[in-house]
Protein backbone atom coordinates (compact mmCIF):
# COMPACT_ATOMS: atom_id res chain seq x y z
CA UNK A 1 13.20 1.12 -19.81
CA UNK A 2 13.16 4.78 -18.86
CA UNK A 3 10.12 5.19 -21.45
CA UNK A 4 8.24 2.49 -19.97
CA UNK A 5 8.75 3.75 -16.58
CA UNK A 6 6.97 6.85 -17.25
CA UNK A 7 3.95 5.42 -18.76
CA UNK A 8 3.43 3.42 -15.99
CA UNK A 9 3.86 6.39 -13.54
CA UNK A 10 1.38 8.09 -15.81
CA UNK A 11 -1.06 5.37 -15.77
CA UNK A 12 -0.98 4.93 -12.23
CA UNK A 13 -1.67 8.73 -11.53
CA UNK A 14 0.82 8.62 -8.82
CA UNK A 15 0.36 12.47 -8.36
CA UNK A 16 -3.34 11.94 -7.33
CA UNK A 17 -2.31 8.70 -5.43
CA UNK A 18 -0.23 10.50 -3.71
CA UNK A 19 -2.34 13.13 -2.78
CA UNK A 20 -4.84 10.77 -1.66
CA UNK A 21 -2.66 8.64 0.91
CA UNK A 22 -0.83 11.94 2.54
CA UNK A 23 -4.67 12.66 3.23
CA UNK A 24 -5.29 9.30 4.24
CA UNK A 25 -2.47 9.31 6.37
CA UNK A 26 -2.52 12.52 7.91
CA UNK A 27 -5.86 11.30 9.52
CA UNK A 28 -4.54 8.01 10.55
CA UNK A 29 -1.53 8.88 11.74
CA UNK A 30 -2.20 9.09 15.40
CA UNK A 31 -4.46 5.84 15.40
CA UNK A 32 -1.25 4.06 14.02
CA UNK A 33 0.86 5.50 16.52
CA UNK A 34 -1.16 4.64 19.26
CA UNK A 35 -1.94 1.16 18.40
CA UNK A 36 1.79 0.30 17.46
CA UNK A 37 2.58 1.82 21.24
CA UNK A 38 0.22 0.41 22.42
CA UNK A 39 1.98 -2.91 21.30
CA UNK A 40 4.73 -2.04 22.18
CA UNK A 41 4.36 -1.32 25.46
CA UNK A 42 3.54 -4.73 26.02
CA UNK A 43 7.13 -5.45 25.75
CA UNK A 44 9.52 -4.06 28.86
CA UNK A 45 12.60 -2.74 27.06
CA UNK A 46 10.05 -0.44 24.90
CA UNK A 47 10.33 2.18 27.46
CA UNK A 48 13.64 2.12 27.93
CA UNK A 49 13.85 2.79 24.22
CA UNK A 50 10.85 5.09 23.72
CA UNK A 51 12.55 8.41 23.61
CA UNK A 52 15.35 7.07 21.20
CA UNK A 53 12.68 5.49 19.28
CA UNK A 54 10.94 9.09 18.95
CA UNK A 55 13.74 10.99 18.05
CA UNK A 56 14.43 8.59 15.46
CA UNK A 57 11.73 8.63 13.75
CA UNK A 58 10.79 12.46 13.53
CA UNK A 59 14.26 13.62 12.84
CA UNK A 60 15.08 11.11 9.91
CA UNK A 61 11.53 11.18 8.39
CA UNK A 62 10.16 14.29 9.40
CA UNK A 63 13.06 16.88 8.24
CA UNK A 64 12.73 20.66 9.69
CA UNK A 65 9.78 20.17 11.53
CA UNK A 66 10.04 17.29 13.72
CA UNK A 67 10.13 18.79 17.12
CA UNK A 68 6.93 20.78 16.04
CA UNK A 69 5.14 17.69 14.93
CA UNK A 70 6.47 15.56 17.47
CA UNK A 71 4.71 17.77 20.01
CA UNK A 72 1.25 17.59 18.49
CA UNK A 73 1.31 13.85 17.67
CA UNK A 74 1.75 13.38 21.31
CA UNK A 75 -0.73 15.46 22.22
CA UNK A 76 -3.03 13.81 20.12
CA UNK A 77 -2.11 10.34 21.31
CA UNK A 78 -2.34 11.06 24.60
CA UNK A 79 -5.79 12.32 24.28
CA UNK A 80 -6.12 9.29 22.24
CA UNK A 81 -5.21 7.17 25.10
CA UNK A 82 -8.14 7.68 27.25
CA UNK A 83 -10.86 6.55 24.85
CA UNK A 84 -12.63 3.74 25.79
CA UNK A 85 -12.96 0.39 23.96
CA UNK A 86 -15.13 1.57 20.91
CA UNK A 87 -12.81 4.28 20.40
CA UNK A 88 -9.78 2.53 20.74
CA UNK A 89 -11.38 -0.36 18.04
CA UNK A 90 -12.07 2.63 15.87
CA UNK A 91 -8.78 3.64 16.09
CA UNK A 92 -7.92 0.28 14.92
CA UNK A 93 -10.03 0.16 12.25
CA UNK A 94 -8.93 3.40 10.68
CA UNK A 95 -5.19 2.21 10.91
CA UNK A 96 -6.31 -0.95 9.02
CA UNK A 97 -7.71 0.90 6.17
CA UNK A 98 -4.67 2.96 5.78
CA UNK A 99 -2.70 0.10 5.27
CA UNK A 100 -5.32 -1.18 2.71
CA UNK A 101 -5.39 2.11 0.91
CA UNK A 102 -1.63 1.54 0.51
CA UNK A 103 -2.11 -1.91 -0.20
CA UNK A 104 -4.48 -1.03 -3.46
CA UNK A 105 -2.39 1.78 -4.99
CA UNK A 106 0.30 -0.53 -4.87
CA UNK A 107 -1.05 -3.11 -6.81
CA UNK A 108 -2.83 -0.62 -9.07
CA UNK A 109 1.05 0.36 -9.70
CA UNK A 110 1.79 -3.63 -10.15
CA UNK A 111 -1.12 -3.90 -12.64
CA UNK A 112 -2.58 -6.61 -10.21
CA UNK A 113 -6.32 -7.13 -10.78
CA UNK A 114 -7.48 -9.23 -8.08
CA UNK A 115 -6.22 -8.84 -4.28
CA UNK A 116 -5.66 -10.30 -1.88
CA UNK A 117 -8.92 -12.03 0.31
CA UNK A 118 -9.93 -10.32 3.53
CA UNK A 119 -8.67 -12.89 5.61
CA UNK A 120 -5.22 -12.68 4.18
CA UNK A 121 -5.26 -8.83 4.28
CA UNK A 122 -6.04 -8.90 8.10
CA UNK A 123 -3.40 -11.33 8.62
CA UNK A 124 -0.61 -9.17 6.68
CA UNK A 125 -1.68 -5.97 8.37
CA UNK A 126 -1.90 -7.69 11.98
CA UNK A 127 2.02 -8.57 11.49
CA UNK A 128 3.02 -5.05 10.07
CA UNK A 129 1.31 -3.85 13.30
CA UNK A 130 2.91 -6.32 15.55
CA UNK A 131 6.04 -7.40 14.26
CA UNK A 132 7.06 -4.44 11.98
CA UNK A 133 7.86 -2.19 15.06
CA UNK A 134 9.12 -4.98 17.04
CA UNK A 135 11.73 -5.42 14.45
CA UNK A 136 12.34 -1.72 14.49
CA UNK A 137 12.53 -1.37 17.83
CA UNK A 138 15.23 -4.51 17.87
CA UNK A 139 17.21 -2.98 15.27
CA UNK A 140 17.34 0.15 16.43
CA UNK A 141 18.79 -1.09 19.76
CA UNK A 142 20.79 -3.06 18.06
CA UNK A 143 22.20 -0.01 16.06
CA UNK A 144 22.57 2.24 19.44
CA UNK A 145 24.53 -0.59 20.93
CA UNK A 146 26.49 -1.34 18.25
CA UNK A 147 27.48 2.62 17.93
CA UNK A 148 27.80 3.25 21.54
CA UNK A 149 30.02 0.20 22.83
CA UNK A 150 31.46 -2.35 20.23
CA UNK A 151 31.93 1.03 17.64
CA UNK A 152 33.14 3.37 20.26
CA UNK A 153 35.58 0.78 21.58
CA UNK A 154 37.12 -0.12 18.29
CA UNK A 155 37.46 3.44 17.04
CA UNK A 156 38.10 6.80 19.55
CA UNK A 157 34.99 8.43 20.08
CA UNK A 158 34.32 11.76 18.02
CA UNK A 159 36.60 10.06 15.17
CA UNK A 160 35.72 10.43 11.44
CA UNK A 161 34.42 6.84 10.93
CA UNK A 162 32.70 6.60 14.02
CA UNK A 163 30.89 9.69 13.33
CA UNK A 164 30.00 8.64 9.82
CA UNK A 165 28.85 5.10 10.46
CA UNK A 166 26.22 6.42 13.21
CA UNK A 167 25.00 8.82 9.91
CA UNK A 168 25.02 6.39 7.76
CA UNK A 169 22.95 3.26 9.99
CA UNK A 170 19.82 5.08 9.65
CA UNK A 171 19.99 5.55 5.91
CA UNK A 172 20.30 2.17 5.77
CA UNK A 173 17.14 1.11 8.29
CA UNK A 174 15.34 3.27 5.62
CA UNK A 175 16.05 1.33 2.61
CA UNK A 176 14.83 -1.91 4.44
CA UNK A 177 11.76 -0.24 4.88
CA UNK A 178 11.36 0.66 1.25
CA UNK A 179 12.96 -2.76 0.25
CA UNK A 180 10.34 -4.93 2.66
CA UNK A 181 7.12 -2.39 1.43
CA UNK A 182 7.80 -3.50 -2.40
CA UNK A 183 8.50 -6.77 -1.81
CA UNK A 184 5.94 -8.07 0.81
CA UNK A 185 2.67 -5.00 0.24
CA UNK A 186 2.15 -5.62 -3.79
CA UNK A 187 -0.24 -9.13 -3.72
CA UNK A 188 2.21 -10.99 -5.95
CA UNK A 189 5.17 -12.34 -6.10
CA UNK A 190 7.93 -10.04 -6.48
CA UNK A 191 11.66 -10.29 -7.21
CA UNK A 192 14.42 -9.49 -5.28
CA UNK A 193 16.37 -8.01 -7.39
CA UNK A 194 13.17 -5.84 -9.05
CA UNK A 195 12.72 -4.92 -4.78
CA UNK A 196 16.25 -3.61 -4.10
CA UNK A 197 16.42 -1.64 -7.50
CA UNK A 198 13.23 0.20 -6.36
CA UNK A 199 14.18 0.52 -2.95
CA UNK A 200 17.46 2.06 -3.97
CA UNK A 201 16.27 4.97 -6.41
CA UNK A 202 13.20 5.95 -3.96
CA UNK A 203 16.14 5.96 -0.66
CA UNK A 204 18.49 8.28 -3.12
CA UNK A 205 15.84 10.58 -3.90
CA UNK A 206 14.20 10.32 -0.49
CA UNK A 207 17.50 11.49 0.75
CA UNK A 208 17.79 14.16 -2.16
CA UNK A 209 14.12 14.97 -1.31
CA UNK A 210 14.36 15.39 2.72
CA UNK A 211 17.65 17.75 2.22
CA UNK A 212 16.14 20.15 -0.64
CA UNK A 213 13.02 20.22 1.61
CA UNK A 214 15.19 21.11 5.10
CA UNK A 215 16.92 23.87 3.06
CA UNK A 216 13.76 25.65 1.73
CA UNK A 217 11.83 25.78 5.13
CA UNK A 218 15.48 26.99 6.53
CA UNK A 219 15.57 29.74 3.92
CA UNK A 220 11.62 30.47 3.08
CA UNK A 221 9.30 31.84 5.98
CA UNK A 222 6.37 32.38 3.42
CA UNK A 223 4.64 29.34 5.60
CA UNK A 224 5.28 30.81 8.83
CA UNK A 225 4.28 34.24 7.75
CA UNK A 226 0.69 32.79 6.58
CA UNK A 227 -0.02 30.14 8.67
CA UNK A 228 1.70 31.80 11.94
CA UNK A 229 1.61 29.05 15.00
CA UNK A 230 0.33 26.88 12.88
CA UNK A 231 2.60 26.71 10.12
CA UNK A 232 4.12 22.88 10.59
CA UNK A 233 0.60 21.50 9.50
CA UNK A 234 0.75 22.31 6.07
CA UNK A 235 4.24 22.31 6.00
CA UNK A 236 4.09 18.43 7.50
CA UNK A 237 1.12 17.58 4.85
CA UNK A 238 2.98 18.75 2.13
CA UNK A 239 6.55 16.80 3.38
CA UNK A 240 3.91 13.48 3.60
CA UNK A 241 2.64 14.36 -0.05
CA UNK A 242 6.68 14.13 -1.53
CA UNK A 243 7.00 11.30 0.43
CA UNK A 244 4.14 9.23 -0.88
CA UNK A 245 5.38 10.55 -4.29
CA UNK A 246 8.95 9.42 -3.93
CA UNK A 247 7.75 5.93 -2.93
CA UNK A 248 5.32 5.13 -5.62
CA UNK A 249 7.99 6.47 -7.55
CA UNK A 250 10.29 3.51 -5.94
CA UNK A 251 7.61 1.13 -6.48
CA UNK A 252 6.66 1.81 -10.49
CA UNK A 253 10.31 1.33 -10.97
CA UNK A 254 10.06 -1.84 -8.99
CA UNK A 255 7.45 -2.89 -10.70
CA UNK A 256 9.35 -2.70 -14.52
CA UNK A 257 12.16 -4.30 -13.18
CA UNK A 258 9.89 -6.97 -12.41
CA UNK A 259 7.70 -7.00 -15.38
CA UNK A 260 10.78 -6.69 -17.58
CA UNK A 261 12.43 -10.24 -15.70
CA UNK A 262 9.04 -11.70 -16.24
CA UNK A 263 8.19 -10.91 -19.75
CA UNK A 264 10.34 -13.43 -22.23
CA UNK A 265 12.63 -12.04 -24.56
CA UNK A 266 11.15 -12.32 -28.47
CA UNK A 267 13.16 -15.00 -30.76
CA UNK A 268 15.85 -12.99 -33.59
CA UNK A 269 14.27 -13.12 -36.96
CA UNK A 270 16.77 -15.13 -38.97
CA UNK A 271 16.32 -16.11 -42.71
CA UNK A 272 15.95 -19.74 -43.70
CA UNK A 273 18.85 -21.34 -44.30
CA UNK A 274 17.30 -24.74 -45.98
CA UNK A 275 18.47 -24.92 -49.38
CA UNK A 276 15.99 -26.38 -52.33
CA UNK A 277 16.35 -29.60 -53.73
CA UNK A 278 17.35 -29.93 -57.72
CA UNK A 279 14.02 -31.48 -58.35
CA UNK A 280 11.99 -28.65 -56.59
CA UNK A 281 14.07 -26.29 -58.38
CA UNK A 282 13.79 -28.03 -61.74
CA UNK A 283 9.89 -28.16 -60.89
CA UNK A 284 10.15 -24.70 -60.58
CA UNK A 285 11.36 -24.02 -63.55
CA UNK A 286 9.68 -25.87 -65.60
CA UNK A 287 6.57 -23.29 -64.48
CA UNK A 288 8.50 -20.13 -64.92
CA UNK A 289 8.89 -21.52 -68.50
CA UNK A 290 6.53 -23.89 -70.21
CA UNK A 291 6.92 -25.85 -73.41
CA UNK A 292 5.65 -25.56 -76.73
């Protein structure tokens, strides 16, 4: 299993892949942001949420730098927000193609030849724009209610548990991400069994990933030395680049599981166990040794 693993993560080139959707990403970012607010803020509780949704979002994905980037990605959205139709369709086309970029390397990963159609691609991506941070949005409320009155009421505020559940809720929103990506993104069915197998490596080293990478901008300046004010740019590029990685990563694993459920086990060898008849054997025989 391991073995096969690894050849697929070699054949898929996830290193390059990677490289190529933190790019990709990195420059549509904000248009994603601003068209998922922008649908958002079609809904009233969104603003009641918005900050929560924020802080979320750039301290559980964005480790070490997320007040930095947090800053600039609202700068740029805002500015963002006064383009005029065109631009705003433009930003809408360049989040589409980031979510078809991620659609092909994963079925590159799932050895799929053929895609899916454009129609069916627009329709996917429409409700990962619409209903993907709806559903957020609604869980995340969910989880600050939850944590703040039915938790707090149960269990004394401050205690141990309490404390620990609120930690451990978003850990958990992030493996539904990575379990809904490989199941519903690859164009193909797959299992889900092969989807929470994946989805529970890639959160474990996502988590391993996001705390090695706190501690060595914590304990390394050579960024901020080089880069000066600018430092969280390449230091946000290069968190997006291990985070790509870690999630192929999720999905080539995935993707054996399901390959390996697929592919039907070979038949045991066994050795006849007919036995010969007297007059085959006597026929036989009678050829081994001839008369006269």
């Amino acid at each position: 299993m391991l073995h096969r693993i690894v050849t697929r993560v070699k054949k898929s080139r996830l290193p390059s892949v990677a490289s190529a959707l933190a790019f990709t990403t990195v420059l549509a970012l904000v248009p994603l942001l601003t068209v998922v607010f922008a649908i958002l803020s079609m809904f009233p509780f969104f603003f009641e949420w918005r900050d929560e949704i924020e802080t979320f979002l750039y301290n559980n994905l964005v480790p070490a730098t997320g007040d930095v980037v947090k800053t600039y990605l609202q700068d740029f959205a805002g500015q963002a927000g006064t383009l005029t139709g065109l631009g705003l369709a433009a930003l809408l086309v360049t989040a589409l193609l980031l979510l078809s970029t991620i659609e092909d390397a994963f079925n590159n990963i799932w050895n799929i030849q053929r895609g899916r159609t454009v129609s069916q691609r627009l329709l996917l991506y429409w409700a990962m724009l619409t209903l993907g941070p709806v559903l957020m949005v609604t869980s995340l409320a969910l989880t600050t209610y939850l944590g703040s009155s039915v938790l707090s009421a149960w269990i004394p505020a401050g205690h141990g548990v309490a404390v620990a559940a609120l930690k451990v809720l978003p850990v958990f929103l992030e493996g539904v991400g990575f379990f809904l990506m490989y199941l519903i993104v690859p164009s193909c069915t797959v299992r889900l069994r092969s989807a929470v197998g994946g989805a529970v490596v890639a959160l474990a080293l996502f988590e391993l990933t996001k705390f090695g990478f706190a501690i060595f901008i914590a304990n390394f300046n050579t960024y901020q030395i080089i880069y000066g004010a600018m430092w969280s740019i390449p230091v946000f590029l290069l968190w997006i680049y291990l985070s790509w990685l870690v999630t192929l990563l999720g999905g080539c694993i995935s993707a054996e599981m399901d390959a390996s459920a697929k592919t039907p086990a070979s038949l045991p060898r066994v050795p006849p166990v007919m036995k010969k008849s007297p007059g085959e054997r006597g026929i036989r025989s009678g050829r081994n040794h001839p008369q006269g």
